[in-house]
N, C-alpha and C. Protein backbone atom coordinates (compact mmCIF):
# COMPACT_ATOMS: atom_id res chain seq x y z
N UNK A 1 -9.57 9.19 -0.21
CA UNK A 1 -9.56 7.75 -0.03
C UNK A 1 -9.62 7.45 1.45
N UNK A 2 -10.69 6.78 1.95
CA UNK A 2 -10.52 6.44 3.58
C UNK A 2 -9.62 4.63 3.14
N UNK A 3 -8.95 4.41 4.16
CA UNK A 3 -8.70 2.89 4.12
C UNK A 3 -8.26 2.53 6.09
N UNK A 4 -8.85 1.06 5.85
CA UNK A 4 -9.12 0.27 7.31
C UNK A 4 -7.89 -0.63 6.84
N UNK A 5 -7.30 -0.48 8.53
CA UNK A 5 -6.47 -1.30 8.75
C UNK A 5 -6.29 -2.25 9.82
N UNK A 6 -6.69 -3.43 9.66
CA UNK A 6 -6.58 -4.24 10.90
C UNK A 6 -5.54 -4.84 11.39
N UNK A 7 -5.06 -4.44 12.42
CA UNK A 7 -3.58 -4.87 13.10
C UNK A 7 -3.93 -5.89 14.22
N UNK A 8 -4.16 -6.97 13.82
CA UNK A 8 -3.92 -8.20 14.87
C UNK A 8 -3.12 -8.32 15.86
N UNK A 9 -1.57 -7.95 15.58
CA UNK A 9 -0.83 -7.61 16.01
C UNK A 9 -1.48 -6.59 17.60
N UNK A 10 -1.75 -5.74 17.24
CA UNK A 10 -2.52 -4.90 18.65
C UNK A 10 -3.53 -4.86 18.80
N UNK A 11 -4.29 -5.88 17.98
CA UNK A 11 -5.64 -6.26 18.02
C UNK A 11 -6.53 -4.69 18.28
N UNK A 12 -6.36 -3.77 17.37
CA UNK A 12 -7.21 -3.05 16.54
C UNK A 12 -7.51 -2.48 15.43
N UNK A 13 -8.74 -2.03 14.77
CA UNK A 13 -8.89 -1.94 13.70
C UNK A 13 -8.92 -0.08 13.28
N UNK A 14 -8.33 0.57 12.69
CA UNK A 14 -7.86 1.58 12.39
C UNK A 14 -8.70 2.15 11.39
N UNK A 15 -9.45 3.04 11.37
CA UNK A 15 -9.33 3.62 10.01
C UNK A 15 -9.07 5.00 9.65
N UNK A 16 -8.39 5.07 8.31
CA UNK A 16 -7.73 6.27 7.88
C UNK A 16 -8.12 7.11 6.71
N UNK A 17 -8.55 8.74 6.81
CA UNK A 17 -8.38 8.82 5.54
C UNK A 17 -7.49 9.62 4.89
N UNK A 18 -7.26 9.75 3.71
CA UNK A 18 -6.33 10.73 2.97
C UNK A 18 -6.86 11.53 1.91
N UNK A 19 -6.30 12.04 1.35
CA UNK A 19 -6.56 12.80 -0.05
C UNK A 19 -6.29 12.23 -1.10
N UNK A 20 -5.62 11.04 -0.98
CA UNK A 20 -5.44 9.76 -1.82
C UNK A 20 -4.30 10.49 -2.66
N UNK A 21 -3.34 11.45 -2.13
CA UNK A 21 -1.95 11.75 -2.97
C UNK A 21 -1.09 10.60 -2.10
N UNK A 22 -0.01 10.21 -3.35
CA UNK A 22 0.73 9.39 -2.96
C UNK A 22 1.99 10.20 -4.08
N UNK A 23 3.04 9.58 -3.74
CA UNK A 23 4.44 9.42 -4.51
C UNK A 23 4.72 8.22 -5.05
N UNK A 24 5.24 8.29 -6.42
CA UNK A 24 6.02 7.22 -6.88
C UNK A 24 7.45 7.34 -8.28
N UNK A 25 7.78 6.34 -7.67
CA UNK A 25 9.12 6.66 -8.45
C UNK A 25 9.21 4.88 -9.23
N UNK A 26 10.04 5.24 -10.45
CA UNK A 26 10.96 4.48 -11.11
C UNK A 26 11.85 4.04 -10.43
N UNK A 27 12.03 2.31 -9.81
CA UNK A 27 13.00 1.37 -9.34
C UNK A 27 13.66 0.75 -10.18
N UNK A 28 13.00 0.25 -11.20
CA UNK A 28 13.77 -0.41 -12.79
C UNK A 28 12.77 0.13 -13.71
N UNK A 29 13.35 0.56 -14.42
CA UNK A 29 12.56 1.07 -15.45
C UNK A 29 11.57 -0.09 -16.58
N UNK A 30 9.95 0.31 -16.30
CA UNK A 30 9.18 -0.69 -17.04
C UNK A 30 8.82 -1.60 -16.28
N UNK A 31 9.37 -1.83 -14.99
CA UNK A 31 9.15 -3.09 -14.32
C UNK A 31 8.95 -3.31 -12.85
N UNK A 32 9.90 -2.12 -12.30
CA UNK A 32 9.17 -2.27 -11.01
C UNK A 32 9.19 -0.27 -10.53
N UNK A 33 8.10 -0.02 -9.70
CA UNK A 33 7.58 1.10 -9.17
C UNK A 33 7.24 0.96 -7.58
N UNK A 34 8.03 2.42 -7.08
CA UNK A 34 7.87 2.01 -5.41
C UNK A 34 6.79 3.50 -5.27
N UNK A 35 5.97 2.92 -4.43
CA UNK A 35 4.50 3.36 -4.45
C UNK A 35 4.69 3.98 -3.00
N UNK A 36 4.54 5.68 -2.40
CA UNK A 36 5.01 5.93 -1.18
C UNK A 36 3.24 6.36 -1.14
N UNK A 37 2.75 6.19 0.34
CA UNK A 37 1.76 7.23 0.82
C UNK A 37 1.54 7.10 2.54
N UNK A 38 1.47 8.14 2.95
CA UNK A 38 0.76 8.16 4.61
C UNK A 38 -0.82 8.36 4.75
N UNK A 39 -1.07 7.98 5.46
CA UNK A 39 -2.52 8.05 6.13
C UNK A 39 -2.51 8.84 7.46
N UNK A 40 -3.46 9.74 7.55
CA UNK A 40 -3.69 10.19 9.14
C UNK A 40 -4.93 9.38 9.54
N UNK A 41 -4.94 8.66 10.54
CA UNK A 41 -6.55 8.19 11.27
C UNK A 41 -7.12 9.17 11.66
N UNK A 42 -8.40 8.99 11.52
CA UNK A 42 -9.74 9.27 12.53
C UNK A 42 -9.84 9.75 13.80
N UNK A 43 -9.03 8.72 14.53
CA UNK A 43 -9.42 9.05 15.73
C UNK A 43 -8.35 9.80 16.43
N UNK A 44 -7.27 10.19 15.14
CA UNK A 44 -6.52 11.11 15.74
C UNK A 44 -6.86 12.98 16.09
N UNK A 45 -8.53 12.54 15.22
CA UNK A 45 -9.00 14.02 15.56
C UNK A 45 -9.09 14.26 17.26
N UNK A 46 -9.78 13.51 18.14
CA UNK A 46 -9.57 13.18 19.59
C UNK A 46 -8.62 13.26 20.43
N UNK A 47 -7.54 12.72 19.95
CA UNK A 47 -6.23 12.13 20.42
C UNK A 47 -5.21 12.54 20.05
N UNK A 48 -3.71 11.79 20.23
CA UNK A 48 -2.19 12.01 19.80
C UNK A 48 -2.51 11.53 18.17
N UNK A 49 -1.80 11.66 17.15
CA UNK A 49 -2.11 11.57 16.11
C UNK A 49 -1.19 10.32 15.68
N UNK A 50 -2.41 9.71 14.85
CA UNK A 50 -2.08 7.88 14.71
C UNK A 50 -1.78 8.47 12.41
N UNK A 51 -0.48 8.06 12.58
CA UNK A 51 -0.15 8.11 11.08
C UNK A 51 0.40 6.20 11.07
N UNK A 52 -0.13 5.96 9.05
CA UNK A 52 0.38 5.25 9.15
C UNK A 52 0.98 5.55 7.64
N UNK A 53 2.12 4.70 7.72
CA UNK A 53 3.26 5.46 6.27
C UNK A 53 3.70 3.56 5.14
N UNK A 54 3.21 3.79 4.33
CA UNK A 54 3.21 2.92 3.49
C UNK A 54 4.27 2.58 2.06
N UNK A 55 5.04 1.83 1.60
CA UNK A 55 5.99 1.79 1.08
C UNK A 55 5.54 0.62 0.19
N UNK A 56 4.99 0.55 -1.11
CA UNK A 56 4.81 -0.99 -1.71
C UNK A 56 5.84 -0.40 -3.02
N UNK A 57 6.43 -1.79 -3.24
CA UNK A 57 7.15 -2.31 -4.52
C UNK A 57 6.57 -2.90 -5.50
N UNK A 58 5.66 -2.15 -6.55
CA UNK A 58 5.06 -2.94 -7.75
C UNK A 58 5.25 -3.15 -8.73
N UNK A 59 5.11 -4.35 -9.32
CA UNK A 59 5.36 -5.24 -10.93
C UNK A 59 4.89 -4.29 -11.14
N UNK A 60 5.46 -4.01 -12.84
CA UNK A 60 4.67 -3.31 -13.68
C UNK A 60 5.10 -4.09 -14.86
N UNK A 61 3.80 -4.21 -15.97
CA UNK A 61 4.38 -4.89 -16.88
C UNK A 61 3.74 -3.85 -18.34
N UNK A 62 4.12 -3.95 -19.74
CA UNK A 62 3.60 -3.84 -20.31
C UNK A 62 2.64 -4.24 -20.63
N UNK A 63 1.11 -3.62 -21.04
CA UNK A 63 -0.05 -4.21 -21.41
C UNK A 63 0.05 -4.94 -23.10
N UNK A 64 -0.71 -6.27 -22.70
CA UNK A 64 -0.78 -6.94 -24.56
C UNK A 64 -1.82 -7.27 -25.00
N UNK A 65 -1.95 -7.13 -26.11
CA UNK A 65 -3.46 -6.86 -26.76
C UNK A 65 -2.97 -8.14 -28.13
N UNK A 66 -3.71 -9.49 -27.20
CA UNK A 66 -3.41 -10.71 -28.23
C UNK A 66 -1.77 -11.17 -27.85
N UNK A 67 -1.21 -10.96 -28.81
CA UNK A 67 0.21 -11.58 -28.74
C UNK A 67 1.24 -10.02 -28.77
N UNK A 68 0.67 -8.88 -29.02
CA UNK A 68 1.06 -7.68 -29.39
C UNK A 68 1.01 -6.70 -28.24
N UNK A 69 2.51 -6.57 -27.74
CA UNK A 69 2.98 -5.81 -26.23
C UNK A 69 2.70 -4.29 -26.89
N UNK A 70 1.95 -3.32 -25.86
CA UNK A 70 1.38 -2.46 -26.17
C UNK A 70 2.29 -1.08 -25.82
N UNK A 71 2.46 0.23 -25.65
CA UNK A 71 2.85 1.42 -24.72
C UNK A 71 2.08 1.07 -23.76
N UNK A 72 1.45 0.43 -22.84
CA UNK A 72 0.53 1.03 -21.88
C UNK A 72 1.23 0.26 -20.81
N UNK A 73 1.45 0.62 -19.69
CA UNK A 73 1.61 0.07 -18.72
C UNK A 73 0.61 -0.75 -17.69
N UNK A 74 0.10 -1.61 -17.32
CA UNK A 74 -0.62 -2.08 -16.31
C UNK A 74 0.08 -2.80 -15.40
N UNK A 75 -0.75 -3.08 -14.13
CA UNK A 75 -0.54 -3.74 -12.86
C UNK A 75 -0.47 -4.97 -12.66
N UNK A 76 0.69 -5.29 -11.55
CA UNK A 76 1.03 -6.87 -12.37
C UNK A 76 1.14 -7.21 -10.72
N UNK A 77 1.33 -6.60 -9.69
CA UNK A 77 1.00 -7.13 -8.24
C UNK A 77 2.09 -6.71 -7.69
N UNK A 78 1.75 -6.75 -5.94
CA UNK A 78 2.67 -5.95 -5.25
C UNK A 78 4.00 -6.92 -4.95
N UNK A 79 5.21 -6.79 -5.03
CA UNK A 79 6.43 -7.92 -4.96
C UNK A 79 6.51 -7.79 -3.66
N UNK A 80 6.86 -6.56 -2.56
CA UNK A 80 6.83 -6.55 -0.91
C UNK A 80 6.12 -5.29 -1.18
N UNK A 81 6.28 -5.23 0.79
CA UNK A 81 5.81 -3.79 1.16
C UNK A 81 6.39 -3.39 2.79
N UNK A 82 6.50 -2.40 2.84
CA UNK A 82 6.85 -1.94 4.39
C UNK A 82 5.62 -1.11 4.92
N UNK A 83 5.68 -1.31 5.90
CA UNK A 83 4.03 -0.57 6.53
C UNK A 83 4.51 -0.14 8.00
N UNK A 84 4.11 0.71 8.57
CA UNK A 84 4.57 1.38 9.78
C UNK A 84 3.52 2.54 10.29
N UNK A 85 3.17 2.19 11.76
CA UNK A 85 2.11 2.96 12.77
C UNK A 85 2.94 3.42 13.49
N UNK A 86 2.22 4.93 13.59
CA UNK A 86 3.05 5.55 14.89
C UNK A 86 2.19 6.50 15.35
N UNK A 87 2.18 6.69 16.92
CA UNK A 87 1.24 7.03 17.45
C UNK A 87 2.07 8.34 18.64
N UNK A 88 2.09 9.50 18.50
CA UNK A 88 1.91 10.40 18.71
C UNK A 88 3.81 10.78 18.35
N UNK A 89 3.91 9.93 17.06
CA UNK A 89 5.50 10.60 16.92
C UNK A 89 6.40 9.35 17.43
N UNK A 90 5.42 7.98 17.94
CA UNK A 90 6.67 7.12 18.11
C UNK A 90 5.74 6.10 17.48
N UNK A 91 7.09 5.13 16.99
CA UNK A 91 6.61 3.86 16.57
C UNK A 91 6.26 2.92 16.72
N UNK A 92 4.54 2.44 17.11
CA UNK A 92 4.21 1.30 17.72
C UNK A 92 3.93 -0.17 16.90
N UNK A 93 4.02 -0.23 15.36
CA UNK A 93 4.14 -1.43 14.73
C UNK A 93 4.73 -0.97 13.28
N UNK A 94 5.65 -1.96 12.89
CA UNK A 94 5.96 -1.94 11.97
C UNK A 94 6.85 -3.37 10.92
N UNK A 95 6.85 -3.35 9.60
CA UNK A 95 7.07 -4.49 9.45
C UNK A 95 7.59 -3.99 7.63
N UNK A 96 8.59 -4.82 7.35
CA UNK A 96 9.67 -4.62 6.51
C UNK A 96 9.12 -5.68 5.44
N UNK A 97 9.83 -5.47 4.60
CA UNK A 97 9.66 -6.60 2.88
C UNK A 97 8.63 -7.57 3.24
N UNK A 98 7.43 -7.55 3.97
CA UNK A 98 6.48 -8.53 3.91
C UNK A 98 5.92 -8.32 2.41
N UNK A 99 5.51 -9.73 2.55
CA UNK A 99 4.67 -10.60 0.96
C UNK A 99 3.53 -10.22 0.65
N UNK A 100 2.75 -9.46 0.42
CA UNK A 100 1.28 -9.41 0.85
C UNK A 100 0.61 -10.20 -0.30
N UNK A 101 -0.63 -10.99 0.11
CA UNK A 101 -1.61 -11.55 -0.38
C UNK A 101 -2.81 -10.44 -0.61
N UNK A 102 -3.15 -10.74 -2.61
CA UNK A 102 -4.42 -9.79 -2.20
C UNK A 102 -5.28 -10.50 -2.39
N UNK A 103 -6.60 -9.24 -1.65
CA UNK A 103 -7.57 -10.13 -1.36
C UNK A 103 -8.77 -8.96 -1.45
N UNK A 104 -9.44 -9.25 -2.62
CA UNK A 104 -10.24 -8.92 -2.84
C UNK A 104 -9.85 -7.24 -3.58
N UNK A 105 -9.91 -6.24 -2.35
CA UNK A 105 -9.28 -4.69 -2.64
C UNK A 105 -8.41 -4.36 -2.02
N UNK A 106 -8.04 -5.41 -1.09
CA UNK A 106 -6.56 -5.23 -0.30
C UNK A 106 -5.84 -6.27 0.03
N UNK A 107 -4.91 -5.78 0.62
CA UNK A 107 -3.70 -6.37 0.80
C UNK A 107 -3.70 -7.06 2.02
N UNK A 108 -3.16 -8.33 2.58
CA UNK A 108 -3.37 -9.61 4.00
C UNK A 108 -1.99 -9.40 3.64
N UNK A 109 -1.01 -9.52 4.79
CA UNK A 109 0.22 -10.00 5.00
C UNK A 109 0.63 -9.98 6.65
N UNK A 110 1.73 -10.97 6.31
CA UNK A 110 2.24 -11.18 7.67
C UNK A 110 3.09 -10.71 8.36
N UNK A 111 3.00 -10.33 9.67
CA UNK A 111 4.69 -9.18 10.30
C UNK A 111 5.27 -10.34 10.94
N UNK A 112 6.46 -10.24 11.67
CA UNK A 112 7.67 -11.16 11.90
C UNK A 112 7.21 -11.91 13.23
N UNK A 113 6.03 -11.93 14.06
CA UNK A 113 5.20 -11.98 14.98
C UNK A 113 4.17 -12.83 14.44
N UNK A 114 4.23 -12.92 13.32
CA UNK A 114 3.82 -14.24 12.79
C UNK A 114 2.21 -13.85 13.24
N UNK A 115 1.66 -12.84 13.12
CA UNK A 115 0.35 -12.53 13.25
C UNK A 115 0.07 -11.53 11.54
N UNK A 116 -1.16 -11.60 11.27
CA UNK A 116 -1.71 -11.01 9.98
C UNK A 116 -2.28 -9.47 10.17
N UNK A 117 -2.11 -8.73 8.94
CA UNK A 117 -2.43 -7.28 8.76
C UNK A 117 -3.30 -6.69 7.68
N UNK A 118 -4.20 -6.40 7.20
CA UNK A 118 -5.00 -6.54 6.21
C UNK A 118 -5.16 -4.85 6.26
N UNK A 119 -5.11 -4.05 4.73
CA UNK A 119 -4.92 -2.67 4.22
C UNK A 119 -6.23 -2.87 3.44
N UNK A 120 -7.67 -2.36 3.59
CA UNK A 120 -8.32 -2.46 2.38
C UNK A 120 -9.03 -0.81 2.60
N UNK A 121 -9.55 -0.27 1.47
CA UNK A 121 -9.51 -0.67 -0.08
C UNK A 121 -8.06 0.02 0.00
N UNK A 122 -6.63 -0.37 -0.60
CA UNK A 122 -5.77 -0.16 -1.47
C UNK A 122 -4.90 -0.56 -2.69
N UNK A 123 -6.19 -1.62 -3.53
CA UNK A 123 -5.70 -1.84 -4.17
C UNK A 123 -6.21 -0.85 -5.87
N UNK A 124 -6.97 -0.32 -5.65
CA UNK A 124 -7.28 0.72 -6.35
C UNK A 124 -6.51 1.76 -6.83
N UNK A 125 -6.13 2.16 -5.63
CA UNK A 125 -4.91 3.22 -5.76
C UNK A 125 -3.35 2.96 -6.29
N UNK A 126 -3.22 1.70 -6.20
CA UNK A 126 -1.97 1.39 -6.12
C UNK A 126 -1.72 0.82 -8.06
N UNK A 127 -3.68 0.51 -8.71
CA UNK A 127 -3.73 0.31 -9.92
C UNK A 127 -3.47 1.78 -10.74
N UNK A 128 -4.00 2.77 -9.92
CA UNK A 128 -4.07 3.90 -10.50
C UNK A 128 -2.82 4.54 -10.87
N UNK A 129 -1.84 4.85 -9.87
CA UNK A 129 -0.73 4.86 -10.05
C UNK A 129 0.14 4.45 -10.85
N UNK A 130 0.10 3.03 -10.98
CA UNK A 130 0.45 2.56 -12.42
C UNK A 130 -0.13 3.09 -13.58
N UNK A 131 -1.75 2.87 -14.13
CA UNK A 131 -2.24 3.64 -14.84
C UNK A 131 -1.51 5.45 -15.43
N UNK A 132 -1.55 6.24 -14.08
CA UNK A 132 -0.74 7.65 -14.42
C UNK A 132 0.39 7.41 -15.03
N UNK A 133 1.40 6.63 -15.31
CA UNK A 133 2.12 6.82 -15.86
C UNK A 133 2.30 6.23 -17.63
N UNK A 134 1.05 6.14 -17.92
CA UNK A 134 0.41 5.64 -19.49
C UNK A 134 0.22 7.12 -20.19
N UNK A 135 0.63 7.06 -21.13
CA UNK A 135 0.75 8.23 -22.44
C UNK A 135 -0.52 8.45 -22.48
């Protein structure tokens, strides 16, 4: 999975890729799932190495077919998220329980700086995840 990240905040645009492994665990059971993954950038092949480490909290709801709640789990949207850059082992942005808006295949939200941050494509991954845990 490559994903671009634009940090307004330091007014640049990042991009990262991974192997698209992530972690996730059971927060309430059936209902909410905390979604862990890091990214290494690009241009840390060059340079000090730019990680960025990602933390979302997602609805999960049962899927319904008509009026009839199903076994299947699907994606019901991200409730917060924590997001954090660090650049050769120290931390140059980061931002706690923001709201994110999606948009389109990713995620827009705001850090406490009252400037915007946009994660795309991750909203794919973050469906999938939910998905893995369907019988």
């Amino acid at each position: 999975m490559q994903v671009s990240v634009e940090l307004r905040a330091l007014r640049q645009r990042l991009t990262f890729f991974s192997a698209a492994t992530y972690q996730k665990e059971w927060l309430e059971p059936d209902s909410l799932m905390a979604f862990r993954c890091e990214f290494v950038a690009d241009e840390a092949r060059t340079g000090p190495p730019v990680r960025a480490f990602l933390l979302a909290r997602l609805a999960v709801g049962r899927a319904r077919i008509l009026s009839y709640e199903t076994t299947r789990y699907e994606f019901g949207g991200v409730e917060d998220l924590d997001f954090a850059v660090s650049l050769d082992g120290e931390t140059v942005y980061e931002v706690y329980s923001a709201r994110p808006m999606e948009e389109g295949k990713g995620l827009t939200f705001r850090d406490e700086s009252d400037r915007w941050t946009t994660i795309r494509p991750i909203i794919s991954a973050l469906k999938q995840a939910v998905r893995d845990e369907n019988p």
